[in-house]
C-alpha atoms as a PDB file:
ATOM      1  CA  UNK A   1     101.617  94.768 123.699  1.00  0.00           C
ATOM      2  CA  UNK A   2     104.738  96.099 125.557  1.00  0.00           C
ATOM      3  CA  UNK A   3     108.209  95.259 125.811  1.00  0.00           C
ATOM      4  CA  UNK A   4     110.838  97.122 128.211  1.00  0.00           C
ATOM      5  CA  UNK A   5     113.449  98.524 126.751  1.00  0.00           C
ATOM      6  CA  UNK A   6     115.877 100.989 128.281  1.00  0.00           C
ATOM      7  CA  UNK A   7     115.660 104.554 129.018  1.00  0.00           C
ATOM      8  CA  UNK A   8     115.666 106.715 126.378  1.00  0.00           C
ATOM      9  CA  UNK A   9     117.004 109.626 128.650  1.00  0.00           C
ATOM     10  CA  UNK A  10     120.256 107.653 129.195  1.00  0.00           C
ATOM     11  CA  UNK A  11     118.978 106.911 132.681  1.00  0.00           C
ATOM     12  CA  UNK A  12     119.321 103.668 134.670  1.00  0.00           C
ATOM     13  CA  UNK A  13     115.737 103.289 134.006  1.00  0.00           C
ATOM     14  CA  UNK A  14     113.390 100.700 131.745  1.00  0.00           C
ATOM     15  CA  UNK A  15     110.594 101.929 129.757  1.00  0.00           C
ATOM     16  CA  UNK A  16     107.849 100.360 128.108  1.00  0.00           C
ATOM     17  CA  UNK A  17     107.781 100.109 124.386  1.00  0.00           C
ATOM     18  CA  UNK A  18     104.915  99.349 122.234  1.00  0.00           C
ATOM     19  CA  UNK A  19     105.180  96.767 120.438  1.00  0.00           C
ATOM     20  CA  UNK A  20     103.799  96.184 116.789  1.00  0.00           C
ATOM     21  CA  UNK A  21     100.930  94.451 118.142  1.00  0.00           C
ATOM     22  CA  UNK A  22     100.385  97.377 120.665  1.00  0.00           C
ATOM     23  CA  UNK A  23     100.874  99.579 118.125  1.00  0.00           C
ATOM     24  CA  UNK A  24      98.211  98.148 116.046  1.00  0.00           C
ATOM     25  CA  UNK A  25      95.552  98.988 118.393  1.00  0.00           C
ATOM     26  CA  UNK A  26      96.027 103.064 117.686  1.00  0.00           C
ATOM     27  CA  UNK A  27      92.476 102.800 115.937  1.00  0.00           C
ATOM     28  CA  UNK A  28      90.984 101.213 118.261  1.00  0.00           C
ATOM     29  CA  UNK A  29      92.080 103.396 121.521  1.00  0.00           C
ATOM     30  CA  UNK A  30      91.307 106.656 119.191  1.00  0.00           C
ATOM     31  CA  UNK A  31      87.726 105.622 118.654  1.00  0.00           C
ATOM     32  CA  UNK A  32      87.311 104.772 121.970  1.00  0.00           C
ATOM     33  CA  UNK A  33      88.514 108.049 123.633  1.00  0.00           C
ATOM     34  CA  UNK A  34      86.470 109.851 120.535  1.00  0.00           C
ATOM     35  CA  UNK A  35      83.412 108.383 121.438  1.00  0.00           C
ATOM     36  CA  UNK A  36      84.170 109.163 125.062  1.00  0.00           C
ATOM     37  CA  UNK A  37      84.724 112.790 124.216  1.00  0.00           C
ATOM     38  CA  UNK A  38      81.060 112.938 122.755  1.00  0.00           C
ATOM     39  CA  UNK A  39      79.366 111.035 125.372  1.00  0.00           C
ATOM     40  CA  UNK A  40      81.036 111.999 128.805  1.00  0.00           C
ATOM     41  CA  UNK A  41      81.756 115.659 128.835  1.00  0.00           C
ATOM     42  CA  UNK A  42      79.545 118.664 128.788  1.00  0.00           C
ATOM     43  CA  UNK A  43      79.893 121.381 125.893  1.00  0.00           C
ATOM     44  CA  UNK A  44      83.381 123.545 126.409  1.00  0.00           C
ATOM     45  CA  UNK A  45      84.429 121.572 129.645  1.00  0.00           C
ATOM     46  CA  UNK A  46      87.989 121.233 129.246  1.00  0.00           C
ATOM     47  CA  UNK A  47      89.823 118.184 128.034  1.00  0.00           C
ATOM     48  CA  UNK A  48      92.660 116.843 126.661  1.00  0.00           C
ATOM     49  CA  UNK A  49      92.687 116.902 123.204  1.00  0.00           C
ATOM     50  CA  UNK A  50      94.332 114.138 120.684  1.00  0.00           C
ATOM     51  CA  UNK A  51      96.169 115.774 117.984  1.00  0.00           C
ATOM     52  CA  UNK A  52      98.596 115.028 114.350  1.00  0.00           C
ATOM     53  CA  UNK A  53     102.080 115.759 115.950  1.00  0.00           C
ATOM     54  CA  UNK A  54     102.857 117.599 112.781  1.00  0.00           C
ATOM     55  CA  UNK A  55     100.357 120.299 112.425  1.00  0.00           C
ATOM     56  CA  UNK A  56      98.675 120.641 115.523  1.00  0.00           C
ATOM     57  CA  UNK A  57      95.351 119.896 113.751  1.00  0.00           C
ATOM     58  CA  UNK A  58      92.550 117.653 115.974  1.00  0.00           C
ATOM     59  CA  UNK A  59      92.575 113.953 114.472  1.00  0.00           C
ATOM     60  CA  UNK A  60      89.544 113.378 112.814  1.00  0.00           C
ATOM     61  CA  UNK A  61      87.156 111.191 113.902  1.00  0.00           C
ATOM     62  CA  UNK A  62      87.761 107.272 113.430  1.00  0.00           C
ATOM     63  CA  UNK A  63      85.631 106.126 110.784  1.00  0.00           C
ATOM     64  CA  UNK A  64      84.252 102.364 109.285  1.00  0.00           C
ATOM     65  CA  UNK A  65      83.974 102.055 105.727  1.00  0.00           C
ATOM     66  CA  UNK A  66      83.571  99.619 103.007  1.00  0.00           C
ATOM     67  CA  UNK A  67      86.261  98.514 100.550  1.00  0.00           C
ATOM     68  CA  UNK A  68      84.874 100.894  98.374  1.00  0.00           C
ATOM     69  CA  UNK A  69      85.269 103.511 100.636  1.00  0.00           C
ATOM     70  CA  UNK A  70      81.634 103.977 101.628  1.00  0.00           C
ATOM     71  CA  UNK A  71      80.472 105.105 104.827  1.00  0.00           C
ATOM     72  CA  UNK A  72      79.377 102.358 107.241  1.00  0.00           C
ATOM     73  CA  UNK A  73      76.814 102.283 110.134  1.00  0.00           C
ATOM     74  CA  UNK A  74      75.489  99.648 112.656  1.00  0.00           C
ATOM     75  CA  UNK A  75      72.796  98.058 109.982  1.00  0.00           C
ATOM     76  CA  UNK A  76      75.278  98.429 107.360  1.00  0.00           C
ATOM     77  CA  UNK A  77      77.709  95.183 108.540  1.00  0.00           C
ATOM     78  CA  UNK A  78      76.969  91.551 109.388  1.00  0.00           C
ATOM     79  CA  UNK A  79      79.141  89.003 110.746  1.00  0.00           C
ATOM     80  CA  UNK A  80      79.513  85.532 108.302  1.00  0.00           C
ATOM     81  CA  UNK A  81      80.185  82.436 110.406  1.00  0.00           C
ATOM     82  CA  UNK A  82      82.465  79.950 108.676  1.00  0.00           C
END
């Protein structure tokens, strides 16, 4: 999920560099800290906040839907075994 690359500052440091596979899991870690921004802090306690880089706007929350683009919820998905 990482790879070490070196310091982008020019420094004689390594950093760590997601890789596409890291990268992949974006949707994953954003529903997870969304759904732990609903469930583990009280109304107006402060928090970080996750936001688009380019306007500043929250992201809005991760979503499933079908191929058609409908809305999915728990009794709306089943798992086919091979």
């Amino acid at each position: 999920m990482f790879e070490l690359a070196p310091a982008a500052d020019g420094s004689p440091y390594q950093e760590y560099l997601l890789t596409e596979k890291g990268r992949a899991l974006f949707p994953v870690i954003t529903a997870l800290r969304q759904w732990g921004d609903q469930w583990f802090f009280a109304e107006g306690e402060p928090r970080a906040r996750l936001v688009d880089r380019a306007s500043g706007a929250p992201v809005a929350p991760v979503e499933v839907r079908s191929a058609d683009g409908r809305l999915l919820g728990p009794g709306d998905a089943k798992v086919l075994l091979p």
